[in-house]
PDB file of N, CA and C in Angstrom:
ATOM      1  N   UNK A   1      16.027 -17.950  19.203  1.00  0.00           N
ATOM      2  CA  UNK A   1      15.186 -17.458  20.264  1.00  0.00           C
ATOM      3  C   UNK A   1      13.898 -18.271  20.299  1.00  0.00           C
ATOM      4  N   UNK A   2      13.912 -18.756  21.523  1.00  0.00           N
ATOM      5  CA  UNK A   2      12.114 -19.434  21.685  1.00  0.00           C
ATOM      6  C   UNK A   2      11.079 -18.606  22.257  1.00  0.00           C
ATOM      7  N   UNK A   3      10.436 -17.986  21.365  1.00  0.00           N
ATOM      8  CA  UNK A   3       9.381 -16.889  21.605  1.00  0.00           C
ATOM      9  C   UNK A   3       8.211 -17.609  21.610  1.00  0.00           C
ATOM     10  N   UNK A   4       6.897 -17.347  22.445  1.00  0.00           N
ATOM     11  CA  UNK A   4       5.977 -17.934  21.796  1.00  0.00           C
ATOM     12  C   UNK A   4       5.185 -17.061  20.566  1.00  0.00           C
ATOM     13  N   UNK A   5       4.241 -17.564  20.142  1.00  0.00           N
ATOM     14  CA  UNK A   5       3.564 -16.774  19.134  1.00  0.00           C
ATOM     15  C   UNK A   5       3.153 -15.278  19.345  1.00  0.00           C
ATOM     16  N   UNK A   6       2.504 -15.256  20.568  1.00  0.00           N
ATOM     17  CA  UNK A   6       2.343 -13.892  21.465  1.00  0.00           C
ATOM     18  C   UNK A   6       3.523 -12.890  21.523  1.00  0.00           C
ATOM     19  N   UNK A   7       4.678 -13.494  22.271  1.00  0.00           N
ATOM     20  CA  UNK A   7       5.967 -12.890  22.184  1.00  0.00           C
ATOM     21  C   UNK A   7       6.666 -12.388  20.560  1.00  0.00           C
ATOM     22  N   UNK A   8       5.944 -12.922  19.628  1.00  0.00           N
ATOM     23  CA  UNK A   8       6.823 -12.478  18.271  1.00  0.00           C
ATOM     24  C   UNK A   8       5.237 -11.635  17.908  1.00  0.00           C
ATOM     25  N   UNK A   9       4.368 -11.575  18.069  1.00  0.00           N
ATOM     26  CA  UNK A   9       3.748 -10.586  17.891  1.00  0.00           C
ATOM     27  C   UNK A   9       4.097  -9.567  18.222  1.00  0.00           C
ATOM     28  N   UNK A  10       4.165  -9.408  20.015  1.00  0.00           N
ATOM     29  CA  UNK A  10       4.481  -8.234  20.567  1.00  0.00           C
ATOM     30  C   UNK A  10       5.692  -8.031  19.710  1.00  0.00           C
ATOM     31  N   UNK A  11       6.799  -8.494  19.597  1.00  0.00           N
ATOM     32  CA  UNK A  11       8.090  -7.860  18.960  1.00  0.00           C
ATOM     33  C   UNK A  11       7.746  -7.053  17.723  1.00  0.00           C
ATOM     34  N   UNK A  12       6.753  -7.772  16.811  1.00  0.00           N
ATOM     35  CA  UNK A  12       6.282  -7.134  15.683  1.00  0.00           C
ATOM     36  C   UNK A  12       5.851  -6.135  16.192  1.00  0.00           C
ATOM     37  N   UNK A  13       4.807  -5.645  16.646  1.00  0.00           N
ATOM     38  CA  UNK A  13       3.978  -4.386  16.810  1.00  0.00           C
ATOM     39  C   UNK A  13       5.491  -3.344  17.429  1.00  0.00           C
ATOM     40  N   UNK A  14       6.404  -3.819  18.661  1.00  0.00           N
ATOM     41  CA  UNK A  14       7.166  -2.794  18.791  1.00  0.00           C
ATOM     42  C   UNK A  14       7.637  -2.739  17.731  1.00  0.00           C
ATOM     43  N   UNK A  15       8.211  -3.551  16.628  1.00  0.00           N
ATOM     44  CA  UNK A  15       9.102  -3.117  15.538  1.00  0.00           C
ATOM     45  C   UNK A  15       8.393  -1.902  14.801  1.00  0.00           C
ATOM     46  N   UNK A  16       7.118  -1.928  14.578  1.00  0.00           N
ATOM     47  CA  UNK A  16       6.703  -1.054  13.818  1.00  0.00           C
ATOM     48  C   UNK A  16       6.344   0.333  14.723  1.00  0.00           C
ATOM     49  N   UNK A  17       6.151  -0.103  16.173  1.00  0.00           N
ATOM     50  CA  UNK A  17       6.420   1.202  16.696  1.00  0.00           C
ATOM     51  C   UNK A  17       7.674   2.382  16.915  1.00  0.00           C
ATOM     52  N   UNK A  18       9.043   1.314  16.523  1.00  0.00           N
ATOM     53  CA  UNK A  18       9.854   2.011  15.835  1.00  0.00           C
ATOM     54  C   UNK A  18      10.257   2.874  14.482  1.00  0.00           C
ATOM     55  N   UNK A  19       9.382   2.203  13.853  1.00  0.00           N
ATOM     56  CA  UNK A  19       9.547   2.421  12.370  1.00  0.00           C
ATOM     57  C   UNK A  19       8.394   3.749  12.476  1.00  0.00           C
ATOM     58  N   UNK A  20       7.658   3.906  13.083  1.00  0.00           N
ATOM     59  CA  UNK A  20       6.998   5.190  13.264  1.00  0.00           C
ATOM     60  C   UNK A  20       7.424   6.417  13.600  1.00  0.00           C
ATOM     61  N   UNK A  21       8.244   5.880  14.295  1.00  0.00           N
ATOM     62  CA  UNK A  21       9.395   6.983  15.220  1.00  0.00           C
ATOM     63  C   UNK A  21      10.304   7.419  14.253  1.00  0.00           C
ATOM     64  N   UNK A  22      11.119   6.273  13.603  1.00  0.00           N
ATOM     65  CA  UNK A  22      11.548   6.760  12.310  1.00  0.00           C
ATOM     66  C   UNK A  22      10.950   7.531  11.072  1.00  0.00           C
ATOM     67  N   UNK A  23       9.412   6.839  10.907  1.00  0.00           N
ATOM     68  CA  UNK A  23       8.755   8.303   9.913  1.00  0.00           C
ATOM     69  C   UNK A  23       8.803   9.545  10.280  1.00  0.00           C
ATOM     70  N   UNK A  24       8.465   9.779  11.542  1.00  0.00           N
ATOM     71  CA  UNK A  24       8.362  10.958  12.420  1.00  0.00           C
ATOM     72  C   UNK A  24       9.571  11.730  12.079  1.00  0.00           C
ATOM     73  N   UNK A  25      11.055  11.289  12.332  1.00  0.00           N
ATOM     74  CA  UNK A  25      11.997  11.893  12.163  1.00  0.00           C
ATOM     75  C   UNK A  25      12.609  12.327  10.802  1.00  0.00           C
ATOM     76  N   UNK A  26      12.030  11.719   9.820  1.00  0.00           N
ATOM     77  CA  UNK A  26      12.191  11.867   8.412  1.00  0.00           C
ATOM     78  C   UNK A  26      11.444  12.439   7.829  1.00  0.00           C
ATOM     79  N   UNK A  27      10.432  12.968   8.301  1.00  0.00           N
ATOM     80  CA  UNK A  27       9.326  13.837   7.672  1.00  0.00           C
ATOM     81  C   UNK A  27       9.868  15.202   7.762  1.00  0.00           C
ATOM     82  N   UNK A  28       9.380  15.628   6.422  1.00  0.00           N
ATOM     83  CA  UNK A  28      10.105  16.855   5.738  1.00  0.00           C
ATOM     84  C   UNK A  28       8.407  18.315   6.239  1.00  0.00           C
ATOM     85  N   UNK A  29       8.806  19.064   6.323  1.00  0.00           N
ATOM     86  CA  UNK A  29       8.115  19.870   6.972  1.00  0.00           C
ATOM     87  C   UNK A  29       6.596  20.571   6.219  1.00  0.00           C
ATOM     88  N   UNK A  30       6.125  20.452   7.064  1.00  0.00           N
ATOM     89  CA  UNK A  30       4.492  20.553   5.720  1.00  0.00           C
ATOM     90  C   UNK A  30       3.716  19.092   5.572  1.00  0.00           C
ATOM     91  N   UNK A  31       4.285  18.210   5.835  1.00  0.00           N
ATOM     92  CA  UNK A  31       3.781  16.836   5.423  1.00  0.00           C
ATOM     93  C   UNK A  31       3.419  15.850   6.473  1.00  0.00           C
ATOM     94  N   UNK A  32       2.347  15.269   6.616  1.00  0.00           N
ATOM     95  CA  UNK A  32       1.559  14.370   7.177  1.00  0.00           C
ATOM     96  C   UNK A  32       2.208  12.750   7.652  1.00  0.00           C
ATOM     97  N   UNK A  33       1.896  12.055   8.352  1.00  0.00           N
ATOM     98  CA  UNK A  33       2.367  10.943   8.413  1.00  0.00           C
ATOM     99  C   UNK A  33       1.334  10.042   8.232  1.00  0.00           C
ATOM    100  N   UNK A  34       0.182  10.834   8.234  1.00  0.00           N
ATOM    101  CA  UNK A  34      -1.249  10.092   8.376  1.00  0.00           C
ATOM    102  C   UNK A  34      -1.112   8.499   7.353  1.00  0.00           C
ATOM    103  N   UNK A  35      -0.870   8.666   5.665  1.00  0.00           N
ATOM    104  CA  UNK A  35      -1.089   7.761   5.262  1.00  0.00           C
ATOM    105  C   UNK A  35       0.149   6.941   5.071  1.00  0.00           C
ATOM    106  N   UNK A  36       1.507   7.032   5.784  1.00  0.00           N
ATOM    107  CA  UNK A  36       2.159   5.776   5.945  1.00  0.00           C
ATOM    108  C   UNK A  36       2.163   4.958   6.477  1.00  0.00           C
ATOM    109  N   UNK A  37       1.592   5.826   8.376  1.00  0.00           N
ATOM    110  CA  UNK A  37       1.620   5.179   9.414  1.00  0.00           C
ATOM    111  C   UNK A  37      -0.051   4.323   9.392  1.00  0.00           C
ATOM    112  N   UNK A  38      -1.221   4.875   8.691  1.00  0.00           N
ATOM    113  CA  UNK A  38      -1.650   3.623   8.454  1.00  0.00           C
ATOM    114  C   UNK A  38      -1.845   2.596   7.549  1.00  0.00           C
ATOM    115  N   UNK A  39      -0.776   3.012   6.890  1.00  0.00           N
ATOM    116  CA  UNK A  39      -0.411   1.536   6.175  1.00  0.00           C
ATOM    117  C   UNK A  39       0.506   0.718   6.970  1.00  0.00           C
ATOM    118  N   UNK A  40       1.099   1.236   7.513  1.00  0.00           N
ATOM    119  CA  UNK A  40       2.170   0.386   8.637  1.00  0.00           C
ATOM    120  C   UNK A  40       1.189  -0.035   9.905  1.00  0.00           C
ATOM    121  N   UNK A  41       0.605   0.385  10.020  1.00  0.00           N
ATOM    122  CA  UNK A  41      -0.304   0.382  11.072  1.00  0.00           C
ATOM    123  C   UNK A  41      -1.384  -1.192  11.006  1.00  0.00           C
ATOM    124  N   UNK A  42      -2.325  -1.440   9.587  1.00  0.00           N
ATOM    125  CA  UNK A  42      -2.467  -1.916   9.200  1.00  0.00           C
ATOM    126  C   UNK A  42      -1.734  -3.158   8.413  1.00  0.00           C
ATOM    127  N   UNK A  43      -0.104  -3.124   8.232  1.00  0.00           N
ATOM    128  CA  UNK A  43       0.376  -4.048   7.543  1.00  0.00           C
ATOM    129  C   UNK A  43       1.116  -4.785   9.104  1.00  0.00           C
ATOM    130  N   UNK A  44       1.415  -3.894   9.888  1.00  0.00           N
ATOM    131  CA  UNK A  44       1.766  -4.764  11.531  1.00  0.00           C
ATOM    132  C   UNK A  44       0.521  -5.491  11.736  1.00  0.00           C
ATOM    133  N   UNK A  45      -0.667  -4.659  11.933  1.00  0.00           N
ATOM    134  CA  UNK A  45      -1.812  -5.693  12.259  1.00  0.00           C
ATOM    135  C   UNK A  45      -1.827  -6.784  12.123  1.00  0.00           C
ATOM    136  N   UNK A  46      -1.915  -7.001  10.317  1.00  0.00           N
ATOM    137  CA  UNK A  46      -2.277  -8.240   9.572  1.00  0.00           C
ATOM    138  C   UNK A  46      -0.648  -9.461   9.676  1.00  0.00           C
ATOM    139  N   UNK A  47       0.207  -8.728   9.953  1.00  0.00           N
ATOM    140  CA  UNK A  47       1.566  -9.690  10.427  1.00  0.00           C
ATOM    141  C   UNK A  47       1.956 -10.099  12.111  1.00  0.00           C
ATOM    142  N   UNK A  48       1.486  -8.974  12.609  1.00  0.00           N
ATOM    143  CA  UNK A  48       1.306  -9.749  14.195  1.00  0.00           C
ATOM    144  C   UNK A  48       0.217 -10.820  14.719  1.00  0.00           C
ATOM    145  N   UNK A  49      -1.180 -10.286  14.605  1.00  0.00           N
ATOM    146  CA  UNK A  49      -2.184 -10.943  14.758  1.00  0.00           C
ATOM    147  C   UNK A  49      -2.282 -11.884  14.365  1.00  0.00           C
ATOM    148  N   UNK A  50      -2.700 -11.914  12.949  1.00  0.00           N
ATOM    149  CA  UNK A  50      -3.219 -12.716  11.670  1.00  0.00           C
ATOM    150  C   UNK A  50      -2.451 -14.042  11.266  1.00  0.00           C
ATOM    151  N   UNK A  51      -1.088 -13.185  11.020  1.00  0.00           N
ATOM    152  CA  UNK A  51      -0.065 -14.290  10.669  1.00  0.00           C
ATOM    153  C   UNK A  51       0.556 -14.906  11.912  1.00  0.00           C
ATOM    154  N   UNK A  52       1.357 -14.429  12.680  1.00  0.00           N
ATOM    155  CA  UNK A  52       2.208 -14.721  13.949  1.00  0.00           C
ATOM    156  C   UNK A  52       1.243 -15.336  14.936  1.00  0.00           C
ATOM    157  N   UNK A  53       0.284 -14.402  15.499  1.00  0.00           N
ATOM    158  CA  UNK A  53      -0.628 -14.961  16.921  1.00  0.00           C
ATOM    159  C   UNK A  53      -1.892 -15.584  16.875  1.00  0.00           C
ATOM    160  N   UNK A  54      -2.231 -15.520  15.330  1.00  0.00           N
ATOM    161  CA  UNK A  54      -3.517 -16.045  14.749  1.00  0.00           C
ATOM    162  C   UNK A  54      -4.722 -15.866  15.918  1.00  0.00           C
ATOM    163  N   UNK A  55      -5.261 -14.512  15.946  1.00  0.00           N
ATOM    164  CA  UNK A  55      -6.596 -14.167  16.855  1.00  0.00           C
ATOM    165  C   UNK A  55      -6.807 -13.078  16.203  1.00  0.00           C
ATOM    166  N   UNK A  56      -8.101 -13.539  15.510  1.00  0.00           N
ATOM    167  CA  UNK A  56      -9.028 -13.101  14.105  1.00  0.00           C
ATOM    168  C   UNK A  56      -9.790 -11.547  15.512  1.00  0.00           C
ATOM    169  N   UNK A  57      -9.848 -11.772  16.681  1.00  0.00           N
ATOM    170  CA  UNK A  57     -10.279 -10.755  17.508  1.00  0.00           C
ATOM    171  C   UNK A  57      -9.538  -9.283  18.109  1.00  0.00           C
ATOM    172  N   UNK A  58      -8.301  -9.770  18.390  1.00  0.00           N
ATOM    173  CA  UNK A  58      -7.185  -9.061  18.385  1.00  0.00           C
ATOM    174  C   UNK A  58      -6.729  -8.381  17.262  1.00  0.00           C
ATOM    175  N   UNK A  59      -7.198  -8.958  16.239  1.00  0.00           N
ATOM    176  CA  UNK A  59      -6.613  -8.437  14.621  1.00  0.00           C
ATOM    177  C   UNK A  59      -7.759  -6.881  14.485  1.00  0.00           C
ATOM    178  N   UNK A  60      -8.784  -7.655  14.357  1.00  0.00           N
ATOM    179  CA  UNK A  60     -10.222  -6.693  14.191  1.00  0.00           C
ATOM    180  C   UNK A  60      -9.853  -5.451  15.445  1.00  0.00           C
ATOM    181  N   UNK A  61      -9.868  -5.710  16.184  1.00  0.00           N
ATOM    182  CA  UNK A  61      -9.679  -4.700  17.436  1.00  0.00           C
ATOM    183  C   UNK A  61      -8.121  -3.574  17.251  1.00  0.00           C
ATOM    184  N   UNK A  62      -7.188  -4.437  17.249  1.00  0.00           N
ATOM    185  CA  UNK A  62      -5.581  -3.196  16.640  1.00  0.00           C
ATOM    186  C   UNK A  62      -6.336  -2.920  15.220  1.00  0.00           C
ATOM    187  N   UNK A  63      -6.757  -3.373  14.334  1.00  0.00           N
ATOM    188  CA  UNK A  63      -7.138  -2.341  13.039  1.00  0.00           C
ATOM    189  C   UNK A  63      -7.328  -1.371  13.326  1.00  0.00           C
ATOM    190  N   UNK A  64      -7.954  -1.042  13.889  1.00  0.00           N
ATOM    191  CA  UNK A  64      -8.199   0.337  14.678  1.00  0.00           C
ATOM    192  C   UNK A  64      -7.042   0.792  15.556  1.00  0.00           C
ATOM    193  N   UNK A  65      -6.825   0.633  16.423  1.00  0.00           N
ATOM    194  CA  UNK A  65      -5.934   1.070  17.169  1.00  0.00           C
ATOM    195  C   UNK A  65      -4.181   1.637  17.006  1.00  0.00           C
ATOM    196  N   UNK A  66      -3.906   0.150  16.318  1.00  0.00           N
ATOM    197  CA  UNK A  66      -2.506   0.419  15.955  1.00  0.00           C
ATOM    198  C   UNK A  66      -2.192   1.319  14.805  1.00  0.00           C
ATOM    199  N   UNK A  67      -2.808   2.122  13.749  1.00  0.00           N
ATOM    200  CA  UNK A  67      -2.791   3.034  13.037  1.00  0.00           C
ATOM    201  C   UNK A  67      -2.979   4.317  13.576  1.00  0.00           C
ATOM    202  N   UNK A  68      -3.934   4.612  14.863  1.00  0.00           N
ATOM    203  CA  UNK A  68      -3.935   5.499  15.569  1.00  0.00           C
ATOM    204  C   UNK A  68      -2.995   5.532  16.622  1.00  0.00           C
ATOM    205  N   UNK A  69      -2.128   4.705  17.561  1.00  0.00           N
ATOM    206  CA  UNK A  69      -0.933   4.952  17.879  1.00  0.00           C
ATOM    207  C   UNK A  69       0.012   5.338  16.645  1.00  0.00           C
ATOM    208  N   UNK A  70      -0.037   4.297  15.665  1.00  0.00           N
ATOM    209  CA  UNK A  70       1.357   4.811  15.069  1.00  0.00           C
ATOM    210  C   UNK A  70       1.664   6.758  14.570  1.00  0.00           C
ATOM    211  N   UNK A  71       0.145   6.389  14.234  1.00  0.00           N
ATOM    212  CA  UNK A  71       0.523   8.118  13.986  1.00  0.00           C
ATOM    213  C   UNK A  71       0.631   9.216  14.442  1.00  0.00           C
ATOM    214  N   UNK A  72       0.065   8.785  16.092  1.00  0.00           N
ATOM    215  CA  UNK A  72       0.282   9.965  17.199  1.00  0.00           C
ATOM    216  C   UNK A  72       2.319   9.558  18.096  1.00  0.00           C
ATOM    217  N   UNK A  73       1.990   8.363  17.503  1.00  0.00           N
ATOM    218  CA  UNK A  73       3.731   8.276  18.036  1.00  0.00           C
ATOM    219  C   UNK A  73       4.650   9.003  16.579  1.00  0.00           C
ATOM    220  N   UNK A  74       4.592   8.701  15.531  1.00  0.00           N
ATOM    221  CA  UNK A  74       5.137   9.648  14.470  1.00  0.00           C
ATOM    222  C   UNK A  74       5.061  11.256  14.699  1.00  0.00           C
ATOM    223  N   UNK A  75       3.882  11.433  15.026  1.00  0.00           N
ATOM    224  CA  UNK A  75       3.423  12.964  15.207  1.00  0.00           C
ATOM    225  C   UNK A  75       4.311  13.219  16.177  1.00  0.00           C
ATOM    226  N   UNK A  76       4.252  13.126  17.096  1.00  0.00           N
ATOM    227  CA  UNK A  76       5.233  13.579  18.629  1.00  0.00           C
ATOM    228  C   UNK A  76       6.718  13.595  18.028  1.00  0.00           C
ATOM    229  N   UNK A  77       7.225  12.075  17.392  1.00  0.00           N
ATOM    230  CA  UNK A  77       8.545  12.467  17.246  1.00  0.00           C
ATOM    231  C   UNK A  77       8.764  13.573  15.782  1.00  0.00           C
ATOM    232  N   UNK A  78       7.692  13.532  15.043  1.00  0.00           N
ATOM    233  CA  UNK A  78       8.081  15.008  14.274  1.00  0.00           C
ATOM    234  C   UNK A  78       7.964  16.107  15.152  1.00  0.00           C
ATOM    235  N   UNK A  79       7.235  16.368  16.061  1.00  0.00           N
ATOM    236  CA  UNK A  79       7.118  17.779  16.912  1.00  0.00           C
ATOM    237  C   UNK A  79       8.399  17.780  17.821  1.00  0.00           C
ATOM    238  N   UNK A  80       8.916  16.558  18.146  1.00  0.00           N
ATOM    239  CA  UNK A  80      10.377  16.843  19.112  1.00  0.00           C
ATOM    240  C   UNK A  80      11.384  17.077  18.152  1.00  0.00           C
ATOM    241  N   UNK A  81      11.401  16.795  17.189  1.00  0.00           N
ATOM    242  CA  UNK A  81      12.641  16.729  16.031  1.00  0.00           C
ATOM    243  C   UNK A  81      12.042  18.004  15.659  1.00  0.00           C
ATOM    244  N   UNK A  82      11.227  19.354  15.145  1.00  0.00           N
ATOM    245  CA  UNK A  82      11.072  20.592  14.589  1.00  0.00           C
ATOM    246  C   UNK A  82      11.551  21.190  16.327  1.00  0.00           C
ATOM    247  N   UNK A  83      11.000  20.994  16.961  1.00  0.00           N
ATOM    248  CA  UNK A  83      11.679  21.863  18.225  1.00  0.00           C
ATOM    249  C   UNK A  83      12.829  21.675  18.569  1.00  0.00           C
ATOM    250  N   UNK A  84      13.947  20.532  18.222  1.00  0.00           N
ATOM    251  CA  UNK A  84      15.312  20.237  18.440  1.00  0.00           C
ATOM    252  C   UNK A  84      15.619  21.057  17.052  1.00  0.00           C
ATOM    253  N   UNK A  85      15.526  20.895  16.502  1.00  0.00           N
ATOM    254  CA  UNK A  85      15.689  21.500  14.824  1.00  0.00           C
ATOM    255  C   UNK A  85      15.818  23.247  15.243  1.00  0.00           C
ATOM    256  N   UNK A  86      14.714  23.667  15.721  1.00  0.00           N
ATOM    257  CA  UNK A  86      14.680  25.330  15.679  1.00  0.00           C
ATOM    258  C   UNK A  86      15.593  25.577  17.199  1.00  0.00           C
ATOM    259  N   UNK A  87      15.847  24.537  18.221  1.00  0.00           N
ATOM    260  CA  UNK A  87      16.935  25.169  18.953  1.00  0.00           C
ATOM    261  C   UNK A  87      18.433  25.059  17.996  1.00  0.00           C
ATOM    262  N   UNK A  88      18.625  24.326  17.697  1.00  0.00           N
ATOM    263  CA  UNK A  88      19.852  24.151  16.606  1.00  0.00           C
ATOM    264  C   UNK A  88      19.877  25.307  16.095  1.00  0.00           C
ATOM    265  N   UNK A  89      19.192  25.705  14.982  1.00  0.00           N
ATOM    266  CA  UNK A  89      19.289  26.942  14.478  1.00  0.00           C
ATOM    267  C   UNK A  89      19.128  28.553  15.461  1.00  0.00           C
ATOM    268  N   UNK A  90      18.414  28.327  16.162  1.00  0.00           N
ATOM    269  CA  UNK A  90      18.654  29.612  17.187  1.00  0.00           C
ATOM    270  C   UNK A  90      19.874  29.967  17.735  1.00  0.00           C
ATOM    271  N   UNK A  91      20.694  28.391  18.022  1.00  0.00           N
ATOM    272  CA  UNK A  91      21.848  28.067  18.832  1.00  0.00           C
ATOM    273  C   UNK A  91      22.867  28.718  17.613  1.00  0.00           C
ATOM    274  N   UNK A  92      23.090  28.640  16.369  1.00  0.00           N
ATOM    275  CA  UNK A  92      23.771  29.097  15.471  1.00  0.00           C
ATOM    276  C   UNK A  92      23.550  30.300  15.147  1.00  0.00           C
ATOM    277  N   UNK A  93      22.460  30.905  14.961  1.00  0.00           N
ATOM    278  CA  UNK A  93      22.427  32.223  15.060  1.00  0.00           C
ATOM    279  C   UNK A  93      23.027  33.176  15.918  1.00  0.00           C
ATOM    280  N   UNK A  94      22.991  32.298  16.998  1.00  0.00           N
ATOM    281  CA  UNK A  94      23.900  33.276  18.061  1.00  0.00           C
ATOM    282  C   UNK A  94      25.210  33.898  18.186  1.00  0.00           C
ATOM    283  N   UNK A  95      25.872  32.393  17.771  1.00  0.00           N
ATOM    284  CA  UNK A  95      27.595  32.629  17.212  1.00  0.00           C
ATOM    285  C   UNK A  95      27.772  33.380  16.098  1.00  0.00           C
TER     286      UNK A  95
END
């Protein structure tokens, strides 16, 4: 694939916006996503920006940002996965 540097950034940051989605769904009930997703949050940063697109401005600026998406995108897919979860079980209770 001929991506430019930009283009394999962006791929990075979605990759890890998957991998958020995946914490989200694997999180066991009671528990936070806060400190994975910003370590993922922070370790996409420093591999999209830094390494891949090299813009020391863009880097500084998602530090912030991309840890606070990742964990409101984790958060949501834990809140759709406990509400798919408790129709499941309602749905069995019935039968």
């Amino acid at each position: 694939m001929n991506f430019t540097d930009h283009g394999w950034s962006i791929i990075a940051q979605l990759a890890g916006l998957f991998v958020a989605i995946r914490i989200g769904l694997r999180l066991r009930s009671g528990r936070s996503p806060m400190l994975a997703t910003i370590v993922l949050g922070i370790a996409v940063d420093v591999i999209a920006n830094v390494v891949l697109f090299r813009n020391w401005f863009i880097a500084i600026v998602d530090l912030f940002g991309l840890p606070v998406i990742y964990f409101l995108t984790a958060w949501i897919a834990y809140g759709l996965h406990a509400v798919l979860r408790e129709q499941r079980r309602s749905k069995s209770k019935e039968y």
